[in-house]
Protein backbone atom coordinates (compact mmCIF):
# COMPACT_ATOMS: atom_id res chain seq x y z
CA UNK A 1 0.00 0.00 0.00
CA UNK A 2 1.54 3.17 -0.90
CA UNK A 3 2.05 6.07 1.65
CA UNK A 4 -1.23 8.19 2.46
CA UNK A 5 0.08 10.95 1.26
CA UNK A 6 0.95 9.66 -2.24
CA UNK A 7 -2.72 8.32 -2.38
CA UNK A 8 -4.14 12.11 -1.91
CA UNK A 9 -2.07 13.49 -4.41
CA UNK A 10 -3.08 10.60 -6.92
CA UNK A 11 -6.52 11.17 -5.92
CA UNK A 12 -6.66 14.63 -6.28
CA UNK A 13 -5.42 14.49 -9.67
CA UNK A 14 -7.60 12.35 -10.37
CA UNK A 15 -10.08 14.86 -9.74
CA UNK A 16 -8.50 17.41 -10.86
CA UNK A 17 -8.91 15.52 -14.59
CA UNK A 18 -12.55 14.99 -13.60
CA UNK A 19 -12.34 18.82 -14.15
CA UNK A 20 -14.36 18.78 -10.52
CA UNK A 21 -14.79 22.81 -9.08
CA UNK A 22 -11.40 24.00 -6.56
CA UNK A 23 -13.97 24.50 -3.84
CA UNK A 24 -15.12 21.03 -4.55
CA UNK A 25 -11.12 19.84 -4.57
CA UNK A 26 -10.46 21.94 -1.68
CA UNK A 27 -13.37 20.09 0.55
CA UNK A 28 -12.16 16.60 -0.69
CA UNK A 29 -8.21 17.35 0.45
CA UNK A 30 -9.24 19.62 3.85
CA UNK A 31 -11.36 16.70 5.05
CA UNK A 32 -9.19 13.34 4.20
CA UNK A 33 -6.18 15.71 5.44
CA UNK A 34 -8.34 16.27 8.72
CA UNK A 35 -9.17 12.42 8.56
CA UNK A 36 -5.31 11.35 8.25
CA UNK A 37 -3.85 13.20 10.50
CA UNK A 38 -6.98 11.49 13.22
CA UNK A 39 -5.33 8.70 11.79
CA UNK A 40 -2.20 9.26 12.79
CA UNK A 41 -2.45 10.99 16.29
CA UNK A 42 -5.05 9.06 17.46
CA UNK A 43 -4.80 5.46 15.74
CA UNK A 44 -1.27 6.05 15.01
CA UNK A 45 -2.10 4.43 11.39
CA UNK A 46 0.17 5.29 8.73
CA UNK A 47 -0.96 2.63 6.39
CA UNK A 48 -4.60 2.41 5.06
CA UNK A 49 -4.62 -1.16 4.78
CA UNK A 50 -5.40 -0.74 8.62
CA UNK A 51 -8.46 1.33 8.35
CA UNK A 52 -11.89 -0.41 8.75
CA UNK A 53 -15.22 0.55 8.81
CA UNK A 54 -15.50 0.53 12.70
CA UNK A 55 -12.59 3.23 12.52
CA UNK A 56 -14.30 5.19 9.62
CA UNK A 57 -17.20 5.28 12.17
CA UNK A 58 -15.16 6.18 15.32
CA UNK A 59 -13.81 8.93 13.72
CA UNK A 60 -17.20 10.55 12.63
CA UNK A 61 -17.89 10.34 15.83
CA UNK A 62 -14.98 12.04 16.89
CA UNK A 63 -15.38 15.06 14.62
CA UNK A 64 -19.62 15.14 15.36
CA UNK A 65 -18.70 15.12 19.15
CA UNK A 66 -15.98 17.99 19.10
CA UNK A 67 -16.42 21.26 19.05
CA UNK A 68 -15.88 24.21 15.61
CA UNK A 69 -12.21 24.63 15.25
CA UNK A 70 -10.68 22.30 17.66
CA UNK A 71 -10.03 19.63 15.26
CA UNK A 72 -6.96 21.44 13.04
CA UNK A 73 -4.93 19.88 9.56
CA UNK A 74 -2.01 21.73 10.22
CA UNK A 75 -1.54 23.32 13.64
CA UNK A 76 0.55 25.67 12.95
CA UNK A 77 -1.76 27.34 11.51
CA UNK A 78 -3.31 27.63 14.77
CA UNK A 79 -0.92 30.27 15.57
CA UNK A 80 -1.65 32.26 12.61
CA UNK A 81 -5.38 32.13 12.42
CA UNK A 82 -5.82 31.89 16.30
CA UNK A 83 -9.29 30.21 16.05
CA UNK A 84 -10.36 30.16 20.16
CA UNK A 85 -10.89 33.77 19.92
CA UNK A 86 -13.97 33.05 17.54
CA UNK A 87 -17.57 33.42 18.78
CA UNK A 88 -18.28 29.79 17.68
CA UNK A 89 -14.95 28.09 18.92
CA UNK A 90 -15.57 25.08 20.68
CA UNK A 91 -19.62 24.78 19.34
CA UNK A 92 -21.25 21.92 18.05
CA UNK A 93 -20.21 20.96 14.57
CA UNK A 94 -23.78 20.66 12.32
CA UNK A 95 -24.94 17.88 11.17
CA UNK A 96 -24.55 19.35 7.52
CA UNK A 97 -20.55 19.60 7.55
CA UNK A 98 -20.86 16.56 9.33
CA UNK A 99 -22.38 14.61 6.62
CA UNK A 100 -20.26 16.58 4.01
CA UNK A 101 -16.98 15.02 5.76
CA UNK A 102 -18.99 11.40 5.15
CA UNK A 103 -19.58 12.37 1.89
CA UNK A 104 -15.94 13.26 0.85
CA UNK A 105 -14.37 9.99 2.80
CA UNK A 106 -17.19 7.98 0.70
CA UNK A 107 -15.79 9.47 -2.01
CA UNK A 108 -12.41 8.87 -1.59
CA UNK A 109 -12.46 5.02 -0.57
CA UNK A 110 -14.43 4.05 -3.48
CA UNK A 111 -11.56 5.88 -5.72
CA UNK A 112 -9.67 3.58 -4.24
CA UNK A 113 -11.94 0.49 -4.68
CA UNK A 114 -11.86 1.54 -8.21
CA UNK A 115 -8.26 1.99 -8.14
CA UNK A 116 -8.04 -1.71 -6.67
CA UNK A 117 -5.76 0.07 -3.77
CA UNK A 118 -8.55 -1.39 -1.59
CA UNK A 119 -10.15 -5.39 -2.32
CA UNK A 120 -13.33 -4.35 0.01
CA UNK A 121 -15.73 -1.42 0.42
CA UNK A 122 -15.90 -0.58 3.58
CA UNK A 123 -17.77 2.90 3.31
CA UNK A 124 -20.75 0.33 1.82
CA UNK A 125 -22.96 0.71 5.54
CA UNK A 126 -21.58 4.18 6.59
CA UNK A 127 -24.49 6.46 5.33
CA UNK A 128 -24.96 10.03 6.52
CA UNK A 129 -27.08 11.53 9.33
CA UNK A 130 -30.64 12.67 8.69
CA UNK A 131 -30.42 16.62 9.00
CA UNK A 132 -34.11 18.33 8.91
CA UNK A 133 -33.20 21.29 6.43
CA UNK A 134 -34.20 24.71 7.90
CA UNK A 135 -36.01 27.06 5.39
CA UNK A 136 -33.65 29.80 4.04
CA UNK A 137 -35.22 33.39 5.09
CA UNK A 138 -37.52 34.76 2.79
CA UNK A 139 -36.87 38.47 1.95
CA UNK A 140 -40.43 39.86 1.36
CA UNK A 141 -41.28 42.43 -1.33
CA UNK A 142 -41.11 45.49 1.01
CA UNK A 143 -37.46 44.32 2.76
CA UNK A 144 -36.33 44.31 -0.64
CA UNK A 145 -37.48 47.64 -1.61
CA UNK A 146 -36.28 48.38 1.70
CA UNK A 147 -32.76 47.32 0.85
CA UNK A 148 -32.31 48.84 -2.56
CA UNK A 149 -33.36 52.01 -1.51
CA UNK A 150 -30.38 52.33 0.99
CA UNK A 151 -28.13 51.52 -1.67
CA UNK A 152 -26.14 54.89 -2.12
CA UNK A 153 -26.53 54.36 -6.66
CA UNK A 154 -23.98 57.94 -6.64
CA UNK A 155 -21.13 55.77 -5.73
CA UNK A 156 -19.31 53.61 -7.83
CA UNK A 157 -19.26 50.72 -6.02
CA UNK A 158 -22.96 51.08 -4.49
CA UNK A 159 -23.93 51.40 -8.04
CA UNK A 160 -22.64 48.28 -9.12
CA UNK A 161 -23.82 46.24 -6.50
CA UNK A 162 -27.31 47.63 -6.27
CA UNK A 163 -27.41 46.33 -9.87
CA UNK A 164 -25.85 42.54 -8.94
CA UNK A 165 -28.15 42.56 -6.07
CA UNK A 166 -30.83 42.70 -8.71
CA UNK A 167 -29.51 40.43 -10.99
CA UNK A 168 -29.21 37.97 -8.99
CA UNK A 169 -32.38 38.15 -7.83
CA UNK A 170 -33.94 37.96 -10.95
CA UNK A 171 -31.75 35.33 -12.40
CA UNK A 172 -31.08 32.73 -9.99
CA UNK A 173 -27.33 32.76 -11.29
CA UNK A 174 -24.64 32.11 -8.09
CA UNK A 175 -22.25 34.96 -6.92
CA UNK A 176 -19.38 33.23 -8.61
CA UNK A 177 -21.14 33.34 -12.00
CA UNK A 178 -22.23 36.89 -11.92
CA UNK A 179 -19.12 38.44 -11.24
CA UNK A 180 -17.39 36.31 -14.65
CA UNK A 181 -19.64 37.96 -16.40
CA UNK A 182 -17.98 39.80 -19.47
CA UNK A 183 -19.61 42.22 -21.48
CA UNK A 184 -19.66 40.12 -24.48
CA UNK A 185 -21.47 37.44 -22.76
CA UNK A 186 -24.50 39.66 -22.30
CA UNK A 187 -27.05 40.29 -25.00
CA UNK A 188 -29.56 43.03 -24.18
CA UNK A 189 -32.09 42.16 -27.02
CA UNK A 190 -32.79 39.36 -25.72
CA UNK A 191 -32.38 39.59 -22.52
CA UNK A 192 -30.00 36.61 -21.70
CA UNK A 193 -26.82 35.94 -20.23
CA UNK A 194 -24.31 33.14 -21.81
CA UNK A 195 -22.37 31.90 -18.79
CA UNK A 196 -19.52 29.50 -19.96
CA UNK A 197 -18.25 26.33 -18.41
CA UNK A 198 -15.29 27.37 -16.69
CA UNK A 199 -17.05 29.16 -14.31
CA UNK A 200 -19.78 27.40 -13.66
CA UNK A 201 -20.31 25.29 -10.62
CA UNK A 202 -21.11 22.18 -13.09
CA UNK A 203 -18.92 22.82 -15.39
CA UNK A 204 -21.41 23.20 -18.75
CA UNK A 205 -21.94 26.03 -20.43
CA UNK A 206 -25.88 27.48 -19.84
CA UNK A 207 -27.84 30.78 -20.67
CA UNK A 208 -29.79 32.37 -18.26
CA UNK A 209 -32.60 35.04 -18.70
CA UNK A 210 -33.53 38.69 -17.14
CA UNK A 211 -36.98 40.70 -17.00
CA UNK A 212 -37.36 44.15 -19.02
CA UNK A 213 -36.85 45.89 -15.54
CA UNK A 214 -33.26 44.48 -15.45
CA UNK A 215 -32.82 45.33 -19.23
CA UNK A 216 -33.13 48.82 -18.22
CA UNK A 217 -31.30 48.89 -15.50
CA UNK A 218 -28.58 46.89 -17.33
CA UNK A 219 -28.17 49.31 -20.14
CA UNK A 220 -27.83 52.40 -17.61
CA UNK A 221 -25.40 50.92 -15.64
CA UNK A 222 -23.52 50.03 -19.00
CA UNK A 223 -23.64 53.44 -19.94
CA UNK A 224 -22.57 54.46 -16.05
CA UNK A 225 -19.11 51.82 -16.19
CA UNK A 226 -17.88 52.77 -19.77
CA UNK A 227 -17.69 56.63 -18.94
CA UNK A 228 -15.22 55.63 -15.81
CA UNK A 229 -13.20 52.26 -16.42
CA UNK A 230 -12.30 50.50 -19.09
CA UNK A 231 -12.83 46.50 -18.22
CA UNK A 232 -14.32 44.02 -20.21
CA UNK A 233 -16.37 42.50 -16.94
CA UNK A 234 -19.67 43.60 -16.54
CA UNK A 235 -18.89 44.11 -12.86
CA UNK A 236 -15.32 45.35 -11.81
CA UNK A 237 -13.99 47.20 -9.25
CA UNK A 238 -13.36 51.04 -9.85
CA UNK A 239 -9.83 49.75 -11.00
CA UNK A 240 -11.15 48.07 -13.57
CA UNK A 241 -10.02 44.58 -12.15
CA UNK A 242 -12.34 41.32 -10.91
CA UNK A 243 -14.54 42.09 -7.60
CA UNK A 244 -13.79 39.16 -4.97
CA UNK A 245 -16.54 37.05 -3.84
CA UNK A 246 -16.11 37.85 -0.03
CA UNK A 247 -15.99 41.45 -0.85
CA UNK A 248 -19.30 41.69 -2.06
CA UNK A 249 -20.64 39.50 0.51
CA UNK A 250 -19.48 41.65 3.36
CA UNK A 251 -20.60 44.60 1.08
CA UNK A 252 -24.51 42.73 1.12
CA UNK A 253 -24.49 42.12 4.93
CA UNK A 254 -23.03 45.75 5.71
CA UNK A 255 -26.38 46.85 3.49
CA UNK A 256 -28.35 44.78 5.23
CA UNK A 257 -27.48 46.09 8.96
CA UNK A 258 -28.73 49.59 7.39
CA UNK A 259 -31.92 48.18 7.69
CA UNK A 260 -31.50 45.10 10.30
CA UNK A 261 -31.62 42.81 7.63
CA UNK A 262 -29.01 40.71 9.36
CA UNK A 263 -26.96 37.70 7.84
CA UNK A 264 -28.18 38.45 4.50
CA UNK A 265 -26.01 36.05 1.57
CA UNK A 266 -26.19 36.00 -2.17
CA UNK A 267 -26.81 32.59 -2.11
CA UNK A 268 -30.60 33.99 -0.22
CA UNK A 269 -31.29 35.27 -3.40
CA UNK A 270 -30.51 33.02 -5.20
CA UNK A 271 -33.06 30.72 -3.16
CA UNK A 272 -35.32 33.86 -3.16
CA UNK A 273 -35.57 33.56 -6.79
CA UNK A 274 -36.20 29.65 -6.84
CA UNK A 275 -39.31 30.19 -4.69
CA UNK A 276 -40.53 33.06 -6.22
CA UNK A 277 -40.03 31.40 -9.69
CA UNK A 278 -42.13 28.46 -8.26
CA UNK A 279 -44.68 30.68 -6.45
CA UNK A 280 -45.65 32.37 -10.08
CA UNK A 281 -46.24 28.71 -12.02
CA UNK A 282 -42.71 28.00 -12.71
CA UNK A 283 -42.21 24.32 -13.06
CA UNK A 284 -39.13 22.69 -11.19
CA UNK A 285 -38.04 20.97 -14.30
CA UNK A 286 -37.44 24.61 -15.88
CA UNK A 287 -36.48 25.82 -12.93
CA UNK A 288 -33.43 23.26 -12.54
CA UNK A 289 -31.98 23.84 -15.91
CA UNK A 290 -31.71 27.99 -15.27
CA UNK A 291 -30.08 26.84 -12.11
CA UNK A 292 -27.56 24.54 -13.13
CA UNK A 293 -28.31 21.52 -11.17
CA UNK A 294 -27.08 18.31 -12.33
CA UNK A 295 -30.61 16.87 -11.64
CA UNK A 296 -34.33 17.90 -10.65
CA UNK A 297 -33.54 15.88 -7.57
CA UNK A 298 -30.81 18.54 -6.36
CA UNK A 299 -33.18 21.18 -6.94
CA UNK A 300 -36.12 19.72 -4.64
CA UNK A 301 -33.63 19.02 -1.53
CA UNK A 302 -32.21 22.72 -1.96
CA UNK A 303 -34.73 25.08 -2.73
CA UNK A 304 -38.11 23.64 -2.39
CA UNK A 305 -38.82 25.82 0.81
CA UNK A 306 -42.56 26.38 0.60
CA UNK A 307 -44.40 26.93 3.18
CA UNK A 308 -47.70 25.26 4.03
CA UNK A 309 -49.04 29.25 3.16
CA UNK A 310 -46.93 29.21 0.09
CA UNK A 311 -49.20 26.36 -0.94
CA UNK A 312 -52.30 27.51 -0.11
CA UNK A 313 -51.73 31.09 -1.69
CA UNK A 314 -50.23 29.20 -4.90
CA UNK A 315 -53.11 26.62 -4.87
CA UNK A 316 -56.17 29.61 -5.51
CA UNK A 317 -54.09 30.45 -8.85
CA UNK A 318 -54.25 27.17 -10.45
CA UNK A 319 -57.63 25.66 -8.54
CA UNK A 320 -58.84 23.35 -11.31
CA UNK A 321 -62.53 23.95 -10.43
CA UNK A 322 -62.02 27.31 -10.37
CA UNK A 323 -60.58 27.88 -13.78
CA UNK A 324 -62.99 25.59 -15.53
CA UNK A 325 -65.58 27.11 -17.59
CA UNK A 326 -68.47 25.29 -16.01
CA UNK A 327 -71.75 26.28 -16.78
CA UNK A 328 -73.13 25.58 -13.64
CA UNK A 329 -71.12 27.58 -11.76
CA UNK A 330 -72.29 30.69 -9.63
């Protein structure tokens, strides 16, 4: 058996020509590195020939029993990043990063039951835990309004977000895939948005659609960016270069303290739109492909949140009785 180490690196090449997402990669190495180094202090296994499912199973426990943070790849990074002086340091690990640690080791041992590293599968019976899925908030029409209209649109970098804010919102698309936007990709007449592979989450190339409203509001803010920088994104910073990810997050939470709209994410807008899409007579089937899910079934488990009221509000719209044409009604 060759040396754990080796095995990662092979694997993760592996994925690598599975052309899998880097925050995909980087969850697959963090955890097994997490899981080997368990291995090693606490097993002291150096081989993997050793490991069995009763380990495998140990050391879930381990990680669902320990607290955020205490549980470290390479500690001397604990020097550096100083974790203990976090408000959640030492609190219960959920249930969801739980199972996404199952998910990657899964992952991993059947790569090398495929690899015939391994002669038995001994993630077969490990399954994950049941997690009850809390709704995402729901940003109502007024919060919205709300929001937008604390947006400061006489700054540059207001501006721009108070129009991403909107496109997402209308769209569906993820953070990530508005802000790879180029110019080019956009076309205003009619009102779509190519959005190639590379930087989608799936890795296929997919269109997705805006209203008139965000036509508009598209073509000023054109207008607005080509009189001050010179970039080919659709959204830059004043400097013309790519606007970070965590940038614009803490951008959308710091506008959404100006109205206690705490926590709020881009990725609540993106579930904002799924509902809404749904609440108007959107079918999930359509509503998958403008999201880029692999399948319908990813869609249901992440953004079906409706509400028994959702439901009964949605139901009056498409009553059967109520939009036949029966002659005997009164």
């Amino acid at each position: 058996m060759k040396n754990m180490d080796i095995l990662l690196d092979e694997f993760m090449i592996y994925c690598e020509s599975k052309n899998l997402s880097k925050k995909t990669m980087m969850s697959y190495e963090q955890t097994l590195r997490l899981f080997f180094n368990y291995l090693n202090e606490e097993k002291k296994i150096v081989n993997l020939s050793s490991i069995s499912e009763k380990i495998i199973r140990e050391y879930i426990i381990y990680i669902k029993d320990r607290g955020k943070y205490t549980v470290v790849g390479d500690k001397n990074s604990l020097k550096i990043n100083k974790p203990e002086i976090r408000n959640d340091y030492g609190k219960k690990v959920s249930l969801t990063t739980v199972n996404n640690y199952i998910r990657n080791i899964k992952v991993f041992f059947n790569y090398l039951k495929d690899q015939n590293y391994i002669k038995k599968d001994i993630v077969k019976n490990i399954k994950q835990f049941k997690n009850d899925r809390k709704p995402k908030g729901f940003i109502s029409d007024e919060q919205m309004s709300e929001l937008l209209r604390h947006i400061d649109t006489t700054k540059f970098h207001e501006y721009r977000d108070y129009i991403i804010i909107q496109l997402l919102l209308d769209t569906g698309m993820r953070i990530s895939e508005s802000l790879a936007i180029k110019v080019t990709d956009l076309d205003l007449n009619y009102r779509s948005i190519f959005l190639t592979a590379e930087n989608t989450k799936g890795k296929k190339n997919r269109y997705v659609y805006f209203s008139q409203i965000m036509q508009r509001g598209l073509k000023r803010w054109l207008q607005y960016k080509d009189r001050y920088v010179e970039s080919e994104l659709l959204f830059c910073t004043s400097k013309g270069t790519q606007l970070l990810i965590r940038t614009f997050e803490k951008k959308l939470r710091d506008y959404g303290k100006r109205i206690s709209l705490n926590d709020i994410c881009p990725h609540q807008l993106r579930n904002n739109f799924a509902k809404r899409f749904l609440m108007c007579g959107g079918n999930i089937y359509t509503l998958s492909k403008i999201l880029g899910h692999s399948s319908v079934k990813v869609t249901e488990s992440a953004y079906l949140d409706l509400t028994d009221a959702d439901i009964r509000k949605n139901y009056q719209n498409f009553s059967p009785l109520e939009n036949m044409n029966l002659k005997n009604k009164r």
